[in-house]
Protein backbone atom coordinates (compact mmCIF):
# COMPACT_ATOMS: atom_id res chain seq x y z
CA UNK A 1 42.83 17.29 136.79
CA UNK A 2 45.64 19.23 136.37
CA UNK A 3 47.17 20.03 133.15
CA UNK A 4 50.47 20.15 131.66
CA UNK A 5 50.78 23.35 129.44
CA UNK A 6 53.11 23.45 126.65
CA UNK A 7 53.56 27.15 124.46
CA UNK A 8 53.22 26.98 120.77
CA UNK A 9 52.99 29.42 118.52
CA UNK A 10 50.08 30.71 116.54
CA UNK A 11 51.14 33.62 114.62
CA UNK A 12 50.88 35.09 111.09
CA UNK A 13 50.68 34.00 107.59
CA UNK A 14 48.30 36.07 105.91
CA UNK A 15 47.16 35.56 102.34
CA UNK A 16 45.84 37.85 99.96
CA UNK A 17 42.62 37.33 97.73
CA UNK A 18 42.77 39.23 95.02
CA UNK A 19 39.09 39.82 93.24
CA UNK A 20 39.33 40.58 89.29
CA UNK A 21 37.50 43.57 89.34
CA UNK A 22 39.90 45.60 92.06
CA UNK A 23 43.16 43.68 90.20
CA UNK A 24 43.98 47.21 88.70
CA UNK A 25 45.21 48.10 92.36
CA UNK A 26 48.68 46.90 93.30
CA UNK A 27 48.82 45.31 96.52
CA UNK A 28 51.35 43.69 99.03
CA UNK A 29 50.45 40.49 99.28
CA UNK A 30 50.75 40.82 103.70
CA UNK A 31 52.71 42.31 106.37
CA UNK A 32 53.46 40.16 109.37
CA UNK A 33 56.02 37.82 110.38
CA UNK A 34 55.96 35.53 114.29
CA UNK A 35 57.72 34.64 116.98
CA UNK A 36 57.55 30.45 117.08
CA UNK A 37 59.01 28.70 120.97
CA UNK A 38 60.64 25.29 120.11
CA UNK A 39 58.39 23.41 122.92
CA UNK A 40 59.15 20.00 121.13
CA UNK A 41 61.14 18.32 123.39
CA UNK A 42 64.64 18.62 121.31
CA UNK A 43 67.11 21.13 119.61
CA UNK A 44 65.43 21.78 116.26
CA UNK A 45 67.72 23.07 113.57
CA UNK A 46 65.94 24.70 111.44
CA UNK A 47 62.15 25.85 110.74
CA UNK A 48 60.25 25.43 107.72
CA UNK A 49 57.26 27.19 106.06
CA UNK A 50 55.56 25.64 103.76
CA UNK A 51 52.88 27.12 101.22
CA UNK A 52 50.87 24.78 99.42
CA UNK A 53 49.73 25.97 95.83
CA UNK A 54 52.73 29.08 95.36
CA UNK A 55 55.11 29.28 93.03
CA UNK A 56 58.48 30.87 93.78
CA UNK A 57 57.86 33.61 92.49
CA UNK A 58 54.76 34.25 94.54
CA UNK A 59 57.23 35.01 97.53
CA UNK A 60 57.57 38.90 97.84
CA UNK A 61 59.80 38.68 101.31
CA UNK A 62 61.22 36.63 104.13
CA UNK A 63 62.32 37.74 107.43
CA UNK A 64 66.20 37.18 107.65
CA UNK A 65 66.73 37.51 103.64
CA UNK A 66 69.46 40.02 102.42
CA UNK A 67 67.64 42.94 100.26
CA UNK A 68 66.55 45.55 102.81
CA UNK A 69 69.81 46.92 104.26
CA UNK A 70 69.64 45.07 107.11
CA UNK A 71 72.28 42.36 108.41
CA UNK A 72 71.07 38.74 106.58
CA UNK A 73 74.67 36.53 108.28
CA UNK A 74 74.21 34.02 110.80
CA UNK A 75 74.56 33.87 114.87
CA UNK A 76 73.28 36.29 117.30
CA UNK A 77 75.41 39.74 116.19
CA UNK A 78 72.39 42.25 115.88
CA UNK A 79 75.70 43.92 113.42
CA UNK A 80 75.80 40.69 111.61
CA UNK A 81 72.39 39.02 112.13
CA UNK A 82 68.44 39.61 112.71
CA UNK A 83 68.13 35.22 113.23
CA UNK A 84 70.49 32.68 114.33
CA UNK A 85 69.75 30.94 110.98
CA UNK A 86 70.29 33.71 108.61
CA UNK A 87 68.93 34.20 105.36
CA UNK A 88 66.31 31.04 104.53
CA UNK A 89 66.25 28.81 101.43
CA UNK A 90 63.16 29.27 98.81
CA UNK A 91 62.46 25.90 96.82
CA UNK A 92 59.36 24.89 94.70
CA UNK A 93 58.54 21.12 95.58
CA UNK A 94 55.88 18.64 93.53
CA UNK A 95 54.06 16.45 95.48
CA UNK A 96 51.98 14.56 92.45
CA UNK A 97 49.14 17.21 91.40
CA UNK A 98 49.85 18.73 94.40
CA UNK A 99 53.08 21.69 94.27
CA UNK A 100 54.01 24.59 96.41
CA UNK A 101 56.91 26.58 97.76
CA UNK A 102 58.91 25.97 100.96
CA UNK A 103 60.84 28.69 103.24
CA UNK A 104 63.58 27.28 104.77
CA UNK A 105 65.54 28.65 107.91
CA UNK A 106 68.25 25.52 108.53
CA UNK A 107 71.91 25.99 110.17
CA UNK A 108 74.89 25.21 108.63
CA UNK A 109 76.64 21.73 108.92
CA UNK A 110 79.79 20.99 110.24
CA UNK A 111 81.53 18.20 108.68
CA UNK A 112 84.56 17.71 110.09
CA UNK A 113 83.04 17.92 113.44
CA UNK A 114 79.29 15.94 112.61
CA UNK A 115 77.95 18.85 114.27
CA UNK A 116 75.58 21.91 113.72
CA UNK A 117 76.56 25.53 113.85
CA UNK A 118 73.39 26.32 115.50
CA UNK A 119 70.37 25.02 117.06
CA UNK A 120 66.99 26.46 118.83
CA UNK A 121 66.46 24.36 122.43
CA UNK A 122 63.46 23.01 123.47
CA UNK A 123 61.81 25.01 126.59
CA UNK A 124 58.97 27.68 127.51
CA UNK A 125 59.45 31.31 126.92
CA UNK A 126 56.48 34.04 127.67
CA UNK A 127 57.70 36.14 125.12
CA UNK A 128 55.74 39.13 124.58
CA UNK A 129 56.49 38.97 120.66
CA UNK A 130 58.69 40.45 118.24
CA UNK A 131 61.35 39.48 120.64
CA UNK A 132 63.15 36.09 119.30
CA UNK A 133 65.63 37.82 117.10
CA UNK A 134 68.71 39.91 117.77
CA UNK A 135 66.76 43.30 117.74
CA UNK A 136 63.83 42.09 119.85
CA UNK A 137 65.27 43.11 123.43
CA UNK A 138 65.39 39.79 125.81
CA UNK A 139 68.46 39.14 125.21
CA UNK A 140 68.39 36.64 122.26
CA UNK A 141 71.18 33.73 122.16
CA UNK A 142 72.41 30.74 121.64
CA UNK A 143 70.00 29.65 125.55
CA UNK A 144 66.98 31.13 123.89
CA UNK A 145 64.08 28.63 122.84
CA UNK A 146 62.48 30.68 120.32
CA UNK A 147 63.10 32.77 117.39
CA UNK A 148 61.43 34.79 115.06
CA UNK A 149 60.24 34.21 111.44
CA UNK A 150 57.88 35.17 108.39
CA UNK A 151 57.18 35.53 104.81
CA UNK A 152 55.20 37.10 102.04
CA UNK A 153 53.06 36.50 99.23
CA UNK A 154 51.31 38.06 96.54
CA UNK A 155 48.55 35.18 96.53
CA UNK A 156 46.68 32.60 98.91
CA UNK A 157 48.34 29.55 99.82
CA UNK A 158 45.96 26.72 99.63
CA UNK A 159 47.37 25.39 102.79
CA UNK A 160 50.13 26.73 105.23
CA UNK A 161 52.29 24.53 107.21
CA UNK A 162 54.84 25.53 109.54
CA UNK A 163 57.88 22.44 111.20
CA UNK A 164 60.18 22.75 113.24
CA UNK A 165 63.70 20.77 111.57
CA UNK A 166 65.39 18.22 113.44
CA UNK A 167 69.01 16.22 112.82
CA UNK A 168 67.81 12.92 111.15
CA UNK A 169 70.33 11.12 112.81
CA UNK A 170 72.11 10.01 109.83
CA UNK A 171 75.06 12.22 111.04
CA UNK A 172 74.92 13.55 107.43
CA UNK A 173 73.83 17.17 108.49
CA UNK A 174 70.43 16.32 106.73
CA UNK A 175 67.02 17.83 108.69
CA UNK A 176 63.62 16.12 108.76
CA UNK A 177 60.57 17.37 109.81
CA UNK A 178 59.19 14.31 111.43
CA UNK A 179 57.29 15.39 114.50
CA UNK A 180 57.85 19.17 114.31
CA UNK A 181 54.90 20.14 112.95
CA UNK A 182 53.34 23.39 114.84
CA UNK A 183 50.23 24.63 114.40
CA UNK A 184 49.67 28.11 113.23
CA UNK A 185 45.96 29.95 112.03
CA UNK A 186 46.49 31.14 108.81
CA UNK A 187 44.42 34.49 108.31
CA UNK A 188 42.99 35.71 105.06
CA UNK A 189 43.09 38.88 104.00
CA UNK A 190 40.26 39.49 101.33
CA UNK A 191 39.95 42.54 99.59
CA UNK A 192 36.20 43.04 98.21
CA UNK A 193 35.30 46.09 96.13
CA UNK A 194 32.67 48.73 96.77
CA UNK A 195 29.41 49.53 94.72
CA UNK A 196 30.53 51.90 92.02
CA UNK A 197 29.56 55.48 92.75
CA UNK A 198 27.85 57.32 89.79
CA UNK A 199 29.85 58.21 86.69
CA UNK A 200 31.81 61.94 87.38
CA UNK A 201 31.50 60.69 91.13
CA UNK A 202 34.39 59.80 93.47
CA UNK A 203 34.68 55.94 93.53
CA UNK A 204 34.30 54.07 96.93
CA UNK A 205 37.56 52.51 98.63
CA UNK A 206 36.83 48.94 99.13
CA UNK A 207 36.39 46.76 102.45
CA UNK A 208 39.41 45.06 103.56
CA UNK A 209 38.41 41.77 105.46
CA UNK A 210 40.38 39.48 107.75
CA UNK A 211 39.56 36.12 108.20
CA UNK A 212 41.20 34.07 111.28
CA UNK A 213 40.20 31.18 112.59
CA UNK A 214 40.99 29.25 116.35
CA UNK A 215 43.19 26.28 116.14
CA UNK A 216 41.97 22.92 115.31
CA UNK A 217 41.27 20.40 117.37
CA UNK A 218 43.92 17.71 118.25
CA UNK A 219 41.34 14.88 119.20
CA UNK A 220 38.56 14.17 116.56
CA UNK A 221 35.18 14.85 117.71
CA UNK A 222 36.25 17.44 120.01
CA UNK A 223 36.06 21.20 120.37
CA UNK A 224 39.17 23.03 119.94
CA UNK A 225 40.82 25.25 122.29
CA UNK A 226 39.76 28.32 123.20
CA UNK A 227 41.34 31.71 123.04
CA UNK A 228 39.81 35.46 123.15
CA UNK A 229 40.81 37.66 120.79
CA UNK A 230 40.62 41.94 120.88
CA UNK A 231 40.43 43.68 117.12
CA UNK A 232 42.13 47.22 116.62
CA UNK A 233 41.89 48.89 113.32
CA UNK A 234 43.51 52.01 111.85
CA UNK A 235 44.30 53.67 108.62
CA UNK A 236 46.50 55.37 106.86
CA UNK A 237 46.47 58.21 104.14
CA UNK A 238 50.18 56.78 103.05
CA UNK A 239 51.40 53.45 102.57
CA UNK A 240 52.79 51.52 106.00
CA UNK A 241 56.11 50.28 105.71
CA UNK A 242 57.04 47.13 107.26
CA UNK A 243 59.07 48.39 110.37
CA UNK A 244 56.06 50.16 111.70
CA UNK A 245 54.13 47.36 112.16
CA UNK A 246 55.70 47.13 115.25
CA UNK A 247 54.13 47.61 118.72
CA UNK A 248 55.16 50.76 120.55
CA UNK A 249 54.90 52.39 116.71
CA UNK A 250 52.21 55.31 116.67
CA UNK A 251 50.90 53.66 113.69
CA UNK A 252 49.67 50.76 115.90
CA UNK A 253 49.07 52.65 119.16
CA UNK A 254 46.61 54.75 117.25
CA UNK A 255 44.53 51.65 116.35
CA UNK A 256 41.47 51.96 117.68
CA UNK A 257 39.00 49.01 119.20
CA UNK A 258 36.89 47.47 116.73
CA UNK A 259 35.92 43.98 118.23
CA UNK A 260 36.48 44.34 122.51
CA UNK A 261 36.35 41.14 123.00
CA UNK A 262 35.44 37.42 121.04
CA UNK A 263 35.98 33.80 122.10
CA UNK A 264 37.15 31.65 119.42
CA UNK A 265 36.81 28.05 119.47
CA UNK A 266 36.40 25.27 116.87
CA UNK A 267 33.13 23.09 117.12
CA UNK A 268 33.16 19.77 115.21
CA UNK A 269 29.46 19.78 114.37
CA UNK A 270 29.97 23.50 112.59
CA UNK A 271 32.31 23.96 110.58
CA UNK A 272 32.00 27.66 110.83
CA UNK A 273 32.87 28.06 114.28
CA UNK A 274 36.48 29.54 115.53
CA UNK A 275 36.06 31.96 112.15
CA UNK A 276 36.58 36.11 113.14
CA UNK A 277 35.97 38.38 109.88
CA UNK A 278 37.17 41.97 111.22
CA UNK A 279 36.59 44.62 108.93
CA UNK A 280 33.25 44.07 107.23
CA UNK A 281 32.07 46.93 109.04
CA UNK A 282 34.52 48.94 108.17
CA UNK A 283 34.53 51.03 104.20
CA UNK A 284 38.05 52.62 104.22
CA UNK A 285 38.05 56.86 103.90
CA UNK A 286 38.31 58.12 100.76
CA UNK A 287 42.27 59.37 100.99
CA UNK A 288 42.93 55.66 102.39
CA UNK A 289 46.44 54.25 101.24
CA UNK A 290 46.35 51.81 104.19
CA UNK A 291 44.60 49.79 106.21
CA UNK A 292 45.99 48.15 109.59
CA UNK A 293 44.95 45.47 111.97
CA UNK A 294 46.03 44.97 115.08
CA UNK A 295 45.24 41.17 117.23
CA UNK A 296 45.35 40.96 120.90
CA UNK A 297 45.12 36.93 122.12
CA UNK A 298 44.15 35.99 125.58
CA UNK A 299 43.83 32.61 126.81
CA UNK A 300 40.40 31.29 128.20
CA UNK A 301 40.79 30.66 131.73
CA UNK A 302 37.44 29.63 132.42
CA UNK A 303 35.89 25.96 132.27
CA UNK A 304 35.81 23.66 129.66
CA UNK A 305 33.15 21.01 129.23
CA UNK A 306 34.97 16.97 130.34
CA UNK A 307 33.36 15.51 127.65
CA UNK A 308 33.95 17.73 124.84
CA UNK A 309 36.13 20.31 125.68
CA UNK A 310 33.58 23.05 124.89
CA UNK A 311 34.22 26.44 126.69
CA UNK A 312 31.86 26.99 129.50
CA UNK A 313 31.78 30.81 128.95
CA UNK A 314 29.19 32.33 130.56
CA UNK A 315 29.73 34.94 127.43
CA UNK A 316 31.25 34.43 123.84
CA UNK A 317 31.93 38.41 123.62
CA UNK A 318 31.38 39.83 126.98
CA UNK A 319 33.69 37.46 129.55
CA UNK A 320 33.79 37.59 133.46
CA UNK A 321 37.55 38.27 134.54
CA UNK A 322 38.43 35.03 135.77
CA UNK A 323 37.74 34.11 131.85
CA UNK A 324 40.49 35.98 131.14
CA UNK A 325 43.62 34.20 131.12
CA UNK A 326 47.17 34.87 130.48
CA UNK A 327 47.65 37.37 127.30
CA UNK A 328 48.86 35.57 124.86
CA UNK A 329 50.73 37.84 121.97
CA UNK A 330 49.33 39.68 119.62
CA UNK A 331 49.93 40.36 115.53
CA UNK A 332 49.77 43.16 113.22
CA UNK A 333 48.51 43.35 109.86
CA UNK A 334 48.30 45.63 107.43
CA UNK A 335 47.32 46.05 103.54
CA UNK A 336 48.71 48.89 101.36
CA UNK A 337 46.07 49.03 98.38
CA UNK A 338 47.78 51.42 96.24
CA UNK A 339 51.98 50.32 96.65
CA UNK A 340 53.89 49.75 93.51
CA UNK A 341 54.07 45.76 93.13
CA UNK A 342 56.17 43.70 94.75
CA UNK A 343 59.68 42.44 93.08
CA UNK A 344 59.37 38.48 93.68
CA UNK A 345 62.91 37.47 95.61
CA UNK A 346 65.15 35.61 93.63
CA UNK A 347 66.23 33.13 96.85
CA UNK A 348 65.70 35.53 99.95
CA UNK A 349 64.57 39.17 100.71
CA UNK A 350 64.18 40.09 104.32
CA UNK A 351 61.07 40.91 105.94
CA UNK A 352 61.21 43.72 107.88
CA UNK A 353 58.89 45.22 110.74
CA UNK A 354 57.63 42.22 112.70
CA UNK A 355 53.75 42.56 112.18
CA UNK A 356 52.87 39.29 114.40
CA UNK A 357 53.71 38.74 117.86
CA UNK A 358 54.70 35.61 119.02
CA UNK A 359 50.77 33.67 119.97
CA UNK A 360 51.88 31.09 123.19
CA UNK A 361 49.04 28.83 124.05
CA UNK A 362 47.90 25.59 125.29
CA UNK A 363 47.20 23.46 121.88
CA UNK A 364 48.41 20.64 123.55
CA UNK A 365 46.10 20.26 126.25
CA UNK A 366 44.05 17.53 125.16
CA UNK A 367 46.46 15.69 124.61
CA UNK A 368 48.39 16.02 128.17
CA UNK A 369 44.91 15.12 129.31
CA UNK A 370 44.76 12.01 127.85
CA UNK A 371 47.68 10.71 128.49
């Protein structure tokens, strides 16, 4: 049967666990921000992240915030603007027990006319990431149906969700999220500390994990869909700033493999499935200041089981070519263990340096299927 592919994107929030007996180190919380393509169906106006169990406060940086030097206005002016939405909103929200902090990127209303200053159309776009913004290179305007986004934190959300915002049709120039909800894999980056060496001894840099996980599945009781994933790791005897984390940068160039290839798919009778942990291997150098990941996403090409949706691979880390489907995007990462602490932004502090490429894939395949 053949199947109606929609692009979504799965791209970059990643946390930071902290343990208590490394808390003497500083850290920034992540590096990474995403390119997101509006494939809903209608002109959003806006795009929300929202992170479940953070304060304000927790929010070191946003990508379109004023603080950095960079342009934080509105429109598509790389002298004026990075995003067509500008600078985004940061507001704490309650939920009963439940509380957490939401990112905002909305346009500005017209009143006079009922209209919006800006919107992002609905449409497909192969972007190869780090694109969907006004220094990106493919021409980013008013046509384009995807832009570019990301924040920081200095702890783990307990839950990230990212919306596209639509006109509520109230012509009030007030946004709902109501069927914008995209789904993005939230990586973890967990920071766990070495055996102490011998008193008078050099102490051991600890192991800087990342934890992703494959998208969940749309239809309960079935498998996910399935995407390969290629690991690259470097590190650095100096902090990384944020605009390095950009590909074409030596600092990600010089990456070398660490995982060649793994599928990732979710299985609904193990809940560990679809998790990748890069970095256990890995005990950073001695000089280390840095640590840097680097994600390459492919899309499975090969056959899927009818009744489940399982991926027919005839290997889980070694895959035939025709497995190999379209390449997907790909997102930095990177962990500076020794950098002074993060200022928490008032209302909005840009992000700079994309770190996560835009992740287009086919989440929506089930469901074309069974309609």
């Amino acid at each position: 049967m053949a199947t109606t592919l929609k692009s979504q994107a799965y791209a970059a929030t990643f946390s930071l666990v902290l343990l208590p007996n490394i808390a003497s180190a500083s850290f920034l919380g992540f590096l990474g921000n995403f390119d997101v393509v509006n494939d809903t169906g209608n002109t959003a106006h806006g795009f929300e992240i929202e992170l479940e169990g953070l304060h304000s406060s927790d929010i070191t940086d946003t990508f379109g915030g004023a603080g950095r030097g960079f342009p934080s206005g509105t429109g598509f002016d790389p002298g004026n603007a990075v995003v067509r939405y500008g600078a985004p909103m940061i507001s704490e929200y309650t939920n009963g027990a439940v509380f957490g902090t939401r990112v905002t990127y909305a346009s500005a209303w017209d009143a006079a006319s009922q209209s919006w200053f800006f919107g992002t159309p609905s449409g497909t776009f192969i972007t190869p990431g780090d694109n969907c913004w006004t220094g990106g290179g493919v021409g980013y305007s008013a046509a384009t149906p995807c832009d570019h986004f990301g924040v920081g934190t200095s702890k783990n959300a307990s839950k990230t969700t990212y919306s596209w915002l639509f006109d509520d049709g109230s012509n009030t120039g007030k946004l709902t999220n109501s069927n914008g909800n995209v789904v993005l894999p939230a990586p973890n980056w967990n920071v766990i500390p070495a055996d102490p060496a011998p008193a008078g001894q050099p102490q051991p840099q600890p192991v800087v994990v990342a934890d992703i996980r494959a998208p969940q599945a749309e239809l309960e009781g079935q498998f996910g869909e399935a995407i390969w994933v290629k690991v690259f790791r470097t590190e650095l005897e100096r902090e990384v700033g944020l605009e390095e984390l950009i590909g074409g940068n030596p600092v990600i160039e010089k990456a070398e493999t660490e995982i060649e290839w793994q599928l990732l798919q979710t299985d609904p009778g193990n809940p560990d499935a679809g998790k990748l942990e890069a970095g256990y291997k890995n005990v950073l150098g001695q000089n280390a200041e840095s640590v840097i990941f680097r994600y390459e996403f492919y899309k499975y090409a090969g056959e899927y089981d009818p009744e489940n949706h399982e991926a027919k691979a005839s290997s889980d880390s070694n895959p035939l070519d025709t497995e190999i489907g379209t390449y997907l995007g790909a997102q930095n990462g990177a962990v500076n263990l020794n950098a002074v602490a993060p200022v928490p932004v008032p209302a909005a502090f840009w992000f700079m340096g994309s770190g996560v490429l835009g992740l287009l894939a086919a989440q929506r395949r089930k469901r074309a299927e069974a309609v």
